[in-house]
Protein backbone atom coordinates (compact mmCIF):
# COMPACT_ATOMS: atom_id res chain seq x y z
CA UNK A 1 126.86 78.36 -98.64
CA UNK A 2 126.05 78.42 -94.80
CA UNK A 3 128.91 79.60 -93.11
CA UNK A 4 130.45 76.48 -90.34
CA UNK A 5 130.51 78.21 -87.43
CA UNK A 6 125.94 78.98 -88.09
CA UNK A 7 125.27 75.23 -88.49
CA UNK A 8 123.46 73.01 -85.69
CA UNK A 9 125.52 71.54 -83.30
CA UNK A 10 124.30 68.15 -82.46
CA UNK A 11 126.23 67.75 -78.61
CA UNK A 12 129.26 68.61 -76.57
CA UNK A 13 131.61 65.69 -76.25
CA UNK A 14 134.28 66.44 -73.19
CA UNK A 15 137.56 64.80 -73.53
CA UNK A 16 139.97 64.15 -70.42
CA UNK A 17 143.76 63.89 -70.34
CA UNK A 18 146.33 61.93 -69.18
CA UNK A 19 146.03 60.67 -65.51
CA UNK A 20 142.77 62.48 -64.65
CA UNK A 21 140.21 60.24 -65.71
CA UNK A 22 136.67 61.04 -67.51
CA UNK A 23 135.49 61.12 -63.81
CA UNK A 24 137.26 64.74 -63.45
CA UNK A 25 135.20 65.96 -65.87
CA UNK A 26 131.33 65.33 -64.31
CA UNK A 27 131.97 68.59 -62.52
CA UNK A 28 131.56 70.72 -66.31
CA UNK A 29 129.15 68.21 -67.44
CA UNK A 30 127.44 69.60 -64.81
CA UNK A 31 127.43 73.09 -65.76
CA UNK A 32 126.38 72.40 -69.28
CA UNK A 33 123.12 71.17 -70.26
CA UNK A 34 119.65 72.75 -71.82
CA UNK A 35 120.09 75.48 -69.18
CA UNK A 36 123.28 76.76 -71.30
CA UNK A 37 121.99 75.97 -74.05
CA UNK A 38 123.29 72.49 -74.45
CA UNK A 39 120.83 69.86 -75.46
CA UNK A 40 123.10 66.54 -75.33
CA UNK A 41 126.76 66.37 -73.19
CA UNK A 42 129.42 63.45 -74.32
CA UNK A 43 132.36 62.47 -72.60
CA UNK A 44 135.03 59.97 -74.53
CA UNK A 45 136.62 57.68 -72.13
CA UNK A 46 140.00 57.02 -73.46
CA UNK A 47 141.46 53.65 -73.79
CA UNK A 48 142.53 53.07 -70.52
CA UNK A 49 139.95 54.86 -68.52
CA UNK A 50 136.48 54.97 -67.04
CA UNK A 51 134.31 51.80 -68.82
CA UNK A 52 137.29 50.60 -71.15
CA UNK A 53 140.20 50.44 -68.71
CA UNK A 54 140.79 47.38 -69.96
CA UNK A 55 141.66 48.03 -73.34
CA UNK A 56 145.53 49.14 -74.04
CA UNK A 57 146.03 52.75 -74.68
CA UNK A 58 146.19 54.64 -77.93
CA UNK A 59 149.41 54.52 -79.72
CA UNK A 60 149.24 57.81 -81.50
CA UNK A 61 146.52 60.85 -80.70
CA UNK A 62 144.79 59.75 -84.58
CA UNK A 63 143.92 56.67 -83.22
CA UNK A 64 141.58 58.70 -80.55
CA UNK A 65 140.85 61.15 -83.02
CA UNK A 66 138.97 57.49 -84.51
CA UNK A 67 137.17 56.86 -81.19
CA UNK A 68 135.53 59.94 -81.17
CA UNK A 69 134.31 59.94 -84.57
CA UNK A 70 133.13 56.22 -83.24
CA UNK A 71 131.39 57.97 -80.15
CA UNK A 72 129.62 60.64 -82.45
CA UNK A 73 128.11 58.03 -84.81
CA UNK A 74 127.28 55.58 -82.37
CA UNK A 75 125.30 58.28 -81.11
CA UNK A 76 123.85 59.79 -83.93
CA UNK A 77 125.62 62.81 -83.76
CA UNK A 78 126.95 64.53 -86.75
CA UNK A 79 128.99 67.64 -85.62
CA UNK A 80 129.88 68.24 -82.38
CA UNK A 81 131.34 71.01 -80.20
CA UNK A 82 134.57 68.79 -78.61
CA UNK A 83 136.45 70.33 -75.79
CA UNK A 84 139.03 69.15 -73.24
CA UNK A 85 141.95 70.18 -71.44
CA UNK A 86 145.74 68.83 -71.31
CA UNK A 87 145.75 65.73 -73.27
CA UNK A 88 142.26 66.08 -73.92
CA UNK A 89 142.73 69.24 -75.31
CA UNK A 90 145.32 67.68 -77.46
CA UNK A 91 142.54 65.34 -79.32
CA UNK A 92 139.70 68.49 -79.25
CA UNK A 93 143.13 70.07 -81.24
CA UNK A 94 143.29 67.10 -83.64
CA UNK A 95 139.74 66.28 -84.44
CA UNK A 96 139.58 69.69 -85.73
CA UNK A 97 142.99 69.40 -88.17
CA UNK A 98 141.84 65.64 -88.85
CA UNK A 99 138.29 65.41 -88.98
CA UNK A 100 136.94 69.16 -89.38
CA UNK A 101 133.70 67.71 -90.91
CA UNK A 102 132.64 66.06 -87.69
CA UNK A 103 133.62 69.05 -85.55
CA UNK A 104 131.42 72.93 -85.28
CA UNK A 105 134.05 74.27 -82.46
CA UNK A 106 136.66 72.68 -80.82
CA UNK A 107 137.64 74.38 -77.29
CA UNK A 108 141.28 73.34 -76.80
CA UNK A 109 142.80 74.13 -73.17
CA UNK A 110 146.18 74.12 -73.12
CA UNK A 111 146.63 71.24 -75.44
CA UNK A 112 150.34 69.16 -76.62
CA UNK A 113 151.55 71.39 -80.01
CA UNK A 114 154.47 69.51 -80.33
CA UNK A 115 157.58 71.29 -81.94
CA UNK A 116 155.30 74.49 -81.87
CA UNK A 117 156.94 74.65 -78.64
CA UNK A 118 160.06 72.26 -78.18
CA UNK A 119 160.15 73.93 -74.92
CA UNK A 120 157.49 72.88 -73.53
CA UNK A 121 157.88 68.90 -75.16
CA UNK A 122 161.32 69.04 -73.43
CA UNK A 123 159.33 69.68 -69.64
CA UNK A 124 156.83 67.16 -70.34
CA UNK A 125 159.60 64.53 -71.49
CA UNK A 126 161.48 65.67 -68.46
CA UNK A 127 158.83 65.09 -65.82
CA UNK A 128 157.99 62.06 -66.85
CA UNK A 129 161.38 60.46 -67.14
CA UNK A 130 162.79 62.03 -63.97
CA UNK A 131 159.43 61.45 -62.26
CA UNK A 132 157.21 58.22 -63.75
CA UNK A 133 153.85 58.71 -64.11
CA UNK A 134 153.02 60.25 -60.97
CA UNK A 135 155.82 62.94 -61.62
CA UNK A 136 154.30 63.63 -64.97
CA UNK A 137 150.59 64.13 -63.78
CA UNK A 138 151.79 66.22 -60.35
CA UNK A 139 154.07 68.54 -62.76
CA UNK A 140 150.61 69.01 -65.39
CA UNK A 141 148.53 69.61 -62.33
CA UNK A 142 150.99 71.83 -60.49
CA UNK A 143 151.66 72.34 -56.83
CA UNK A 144 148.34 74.19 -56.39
CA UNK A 145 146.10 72.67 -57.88
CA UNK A 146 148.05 68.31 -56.49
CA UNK A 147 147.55 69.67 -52.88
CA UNK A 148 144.51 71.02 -53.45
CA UNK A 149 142.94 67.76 -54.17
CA UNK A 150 141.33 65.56 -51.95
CA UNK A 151 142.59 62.27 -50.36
CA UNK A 152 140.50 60.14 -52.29
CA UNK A 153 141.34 61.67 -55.85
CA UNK A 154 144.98 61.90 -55.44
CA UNK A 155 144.77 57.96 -54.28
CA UNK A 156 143.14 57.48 -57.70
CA UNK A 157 145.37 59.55 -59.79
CA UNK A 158 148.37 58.10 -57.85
CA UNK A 159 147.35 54.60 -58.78
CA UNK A 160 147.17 55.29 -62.49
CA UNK A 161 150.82 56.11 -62.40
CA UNK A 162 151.72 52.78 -64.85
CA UNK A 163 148.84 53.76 -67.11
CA UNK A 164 150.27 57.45 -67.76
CA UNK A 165 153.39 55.92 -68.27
CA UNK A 166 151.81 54.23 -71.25
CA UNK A 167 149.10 57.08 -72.24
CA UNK A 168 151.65 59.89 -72.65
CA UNK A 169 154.21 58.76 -75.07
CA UNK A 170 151.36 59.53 -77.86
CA UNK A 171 150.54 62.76 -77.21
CA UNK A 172 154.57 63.49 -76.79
CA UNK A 173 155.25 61.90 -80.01
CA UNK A 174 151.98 64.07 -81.53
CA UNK A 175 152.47 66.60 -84.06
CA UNK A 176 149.94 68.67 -85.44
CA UNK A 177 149.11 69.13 -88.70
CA UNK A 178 149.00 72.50 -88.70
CA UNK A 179 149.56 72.66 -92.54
CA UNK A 180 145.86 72.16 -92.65
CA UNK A 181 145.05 75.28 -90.49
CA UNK A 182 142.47 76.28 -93.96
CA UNK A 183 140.57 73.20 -93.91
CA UNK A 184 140.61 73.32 -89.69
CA UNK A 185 137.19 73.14 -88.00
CA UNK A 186 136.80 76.55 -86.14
CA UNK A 187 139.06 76.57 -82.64
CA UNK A 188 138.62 78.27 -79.54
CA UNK A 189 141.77 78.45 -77.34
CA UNK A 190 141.84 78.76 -73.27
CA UNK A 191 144.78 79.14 -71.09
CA UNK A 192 144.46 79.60 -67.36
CA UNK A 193 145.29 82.19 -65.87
CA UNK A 194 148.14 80.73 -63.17
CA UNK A 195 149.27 78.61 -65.86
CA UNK A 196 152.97 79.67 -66.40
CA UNK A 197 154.16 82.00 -69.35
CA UNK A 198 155.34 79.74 -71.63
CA UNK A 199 151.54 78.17 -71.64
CA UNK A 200 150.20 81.52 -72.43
CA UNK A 201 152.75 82.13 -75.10
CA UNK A 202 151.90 78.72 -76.37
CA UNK A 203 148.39 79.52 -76.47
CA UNK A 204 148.71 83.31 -78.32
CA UNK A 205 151.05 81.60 -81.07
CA UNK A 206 148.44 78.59 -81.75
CA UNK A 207 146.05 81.26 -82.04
CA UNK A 208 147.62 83.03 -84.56
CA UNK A 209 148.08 79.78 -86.40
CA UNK A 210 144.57 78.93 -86.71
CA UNK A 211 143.11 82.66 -86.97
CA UNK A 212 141.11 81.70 -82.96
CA UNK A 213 140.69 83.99 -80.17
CA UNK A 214 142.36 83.33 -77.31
CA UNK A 215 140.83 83.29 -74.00
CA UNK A 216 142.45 83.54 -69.70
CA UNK A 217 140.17 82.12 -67.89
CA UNK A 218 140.32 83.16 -64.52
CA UNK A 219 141.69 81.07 -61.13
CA UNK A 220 142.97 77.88 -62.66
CA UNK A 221 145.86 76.99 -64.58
CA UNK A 222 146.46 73.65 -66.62
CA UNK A 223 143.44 71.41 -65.24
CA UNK A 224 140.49 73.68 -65.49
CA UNK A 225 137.99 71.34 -65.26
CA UNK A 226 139.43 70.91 -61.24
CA UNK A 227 140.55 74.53 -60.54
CA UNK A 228 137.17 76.34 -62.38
CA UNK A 229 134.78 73.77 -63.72
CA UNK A 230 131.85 76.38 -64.01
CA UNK A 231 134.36 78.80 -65.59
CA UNK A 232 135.50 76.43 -68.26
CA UNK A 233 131.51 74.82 -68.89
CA UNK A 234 130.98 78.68 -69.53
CA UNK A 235 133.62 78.80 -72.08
CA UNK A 236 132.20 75.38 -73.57
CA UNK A 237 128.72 76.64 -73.98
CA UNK A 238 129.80 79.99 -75.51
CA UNK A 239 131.37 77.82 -77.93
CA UNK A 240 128.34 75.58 -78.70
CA UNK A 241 126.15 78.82 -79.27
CA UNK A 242 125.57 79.17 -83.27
CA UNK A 243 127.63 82.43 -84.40
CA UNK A 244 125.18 85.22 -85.24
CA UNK A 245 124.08 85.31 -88.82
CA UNK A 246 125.58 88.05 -90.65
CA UNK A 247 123.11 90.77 -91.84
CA UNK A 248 122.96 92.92 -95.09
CA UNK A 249 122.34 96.35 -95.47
CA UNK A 250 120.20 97.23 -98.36
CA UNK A 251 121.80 99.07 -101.13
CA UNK A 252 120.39 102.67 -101.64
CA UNK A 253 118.47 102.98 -104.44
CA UNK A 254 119.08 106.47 -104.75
C-alpha cells in the first residue's frame, strides 16, 4: 500500500479566517503556482465572505469542513493540500481529523485547538466580548501587523465587525477531535515567529499530538498571509511536494 503522504495531490485550496476575507489571501496565491510546483490554487470563501456574503455564516467549523469537500468535488479534485491561517487554519485542522480521505497535507497556522489550550479560548472570548468584532480581529492581527495595514484594508476589515461577531462563535465553540489523531490526514504546523509564547507552545503541543513537525516562520506572527505571504506560499508548496519514496537496500547474498 502507497504510503499518503507519496500520492498525487490534485490542488492547494487556501482557507481565510475570521475578519480577513479570501481577498487577504491573493498575495500567497500568488506565490504558488506551476513555478512551485503547484498545478491548480483554490481558495474557499466562507459563508459570509468574498462571492457568498450573502449567505449566513457557519454554525459550527464541520459545517465548513462540508463546503470544502463541496469546493473539491465541484472541481474535480480528489485530495488536496488545504492550508490557512487563524480561523482558516482552524478548518485546514478539521478537514484533516474529519475528512482525512479528501486531504494529502494540511498546513495549519496557528489554528483554534479549543481546550488544548483553555488559555488561549479564554483571550479570544475576552477580546471579543470586551471589544466586538473589531476588538477580536485587531487583538488576532496584533498591534504590528493592524497599523501596518493600509487605509483601505483596515476600512474593509473594520466594516466586517457585525459579521465576525457572528463568524467566531464557531470556531470558539470548536473542539477537535483529536481522538482521531491515527486516522488524521498528515499535518504540517506553522507558528510565526512574533506570535506570542503561548502560540508557540500551542503549536509544539499540537505537534506532538498529531506526530507533525513544527515550523517558525520568520517576520510575521498570527496573519502570515499579511506579515510574509511569500514565506508562508513557501511553506504551502513544500507541503504539496510528494514525500520522497522510500528506497530498499538489497539484502547481501553473501
Amino acid at each position: 500500500m502507497s504510503d499518503a503522504r507519496s500520492l498525487p495531490t490534485d490542488a492547494v485550496v487556501l482557507v481565510h479566517g475570521v475578519g480577513f476575507g479570501p481577498d487577504t489571501l491573493a498575495p500567497v496565491a500568488a506565490f504558488l503556482g506551476p513555478a512551485a510546483g503547484v498545478e491548480r490554487v483554490l481558495v474557499l470563501e466562507r459563508r459570509g465572505y468574498g462571492a457568498r456574503a450573502a449567505a449566513v455564516p457557519a454554525a459550527t467549523v464541520g459545517e465548513h469542513v462540508d463546503d470544502l469537500v463541496e469546493l473539491l468535488d465541484a472541481h474535480g479534485v480528489d485530495r488536496a493540500v488545504v492550508a490557512g491561517t487563524s480561523g482558516g487554519a482552524t478548518v485546514a485542522l478539521a478537514a484533516a481529523l474529519l475528512a482525512p480521505g479528501r486531504v494529502a497535507r494540511a498546513v495549519v497556522h496557528e489554528p483554534a485547538v479549543g481546550t488544548l489550550s483553555p488559555d488561549l479560548r479564554r483571550l479570544v472570548r475576552g477580546a471579543l466580548q470586551d471589544g466586538g468584532g473589531l476588538g477580536l480581529v485587531r487583538a488576532l492581527a496584533g498591534a504590528t501587523t493592524w497599523e501596518a495595514l493600509d487605509e483601505e484594508r483596515r476600512a474593509a476589515v473594520s466594516a466586517r465587525a457585525a459579521l465576525v461577531e457572528r463568524d467566531a462563535p464557531a470556531f470558539l465553540a470548536w473542539e477537535p477531535p483529536l481522538g482521531r489523531t491515527l486516522l488524521a490526514a498528515p499535518v504540517v504546523c506553522t507558528v510565526g515567529d512574533r506570535s506570542p509564547p503561548l502560540r508557540h507552545d500551542i503549536a509544539r503541543r499540537l505537534g506532538h499530538l498529531l506526530d507533525a513537525p513544527v515550523e517558525v516562520l520568520p517576520d510575521c506572527g498570527h496573519l502570515a498571509q499579511l506579515d510574509a505571504p511569500a514565506t508562508f506560499a513557501a511553506a504551502v508548496a513544500r507541503a504539496a511536494q510528494p514525500a520522497p519514496t522510500p528506497t530498499s537496500t538489497p539484502r547481501s547474498t553473501a
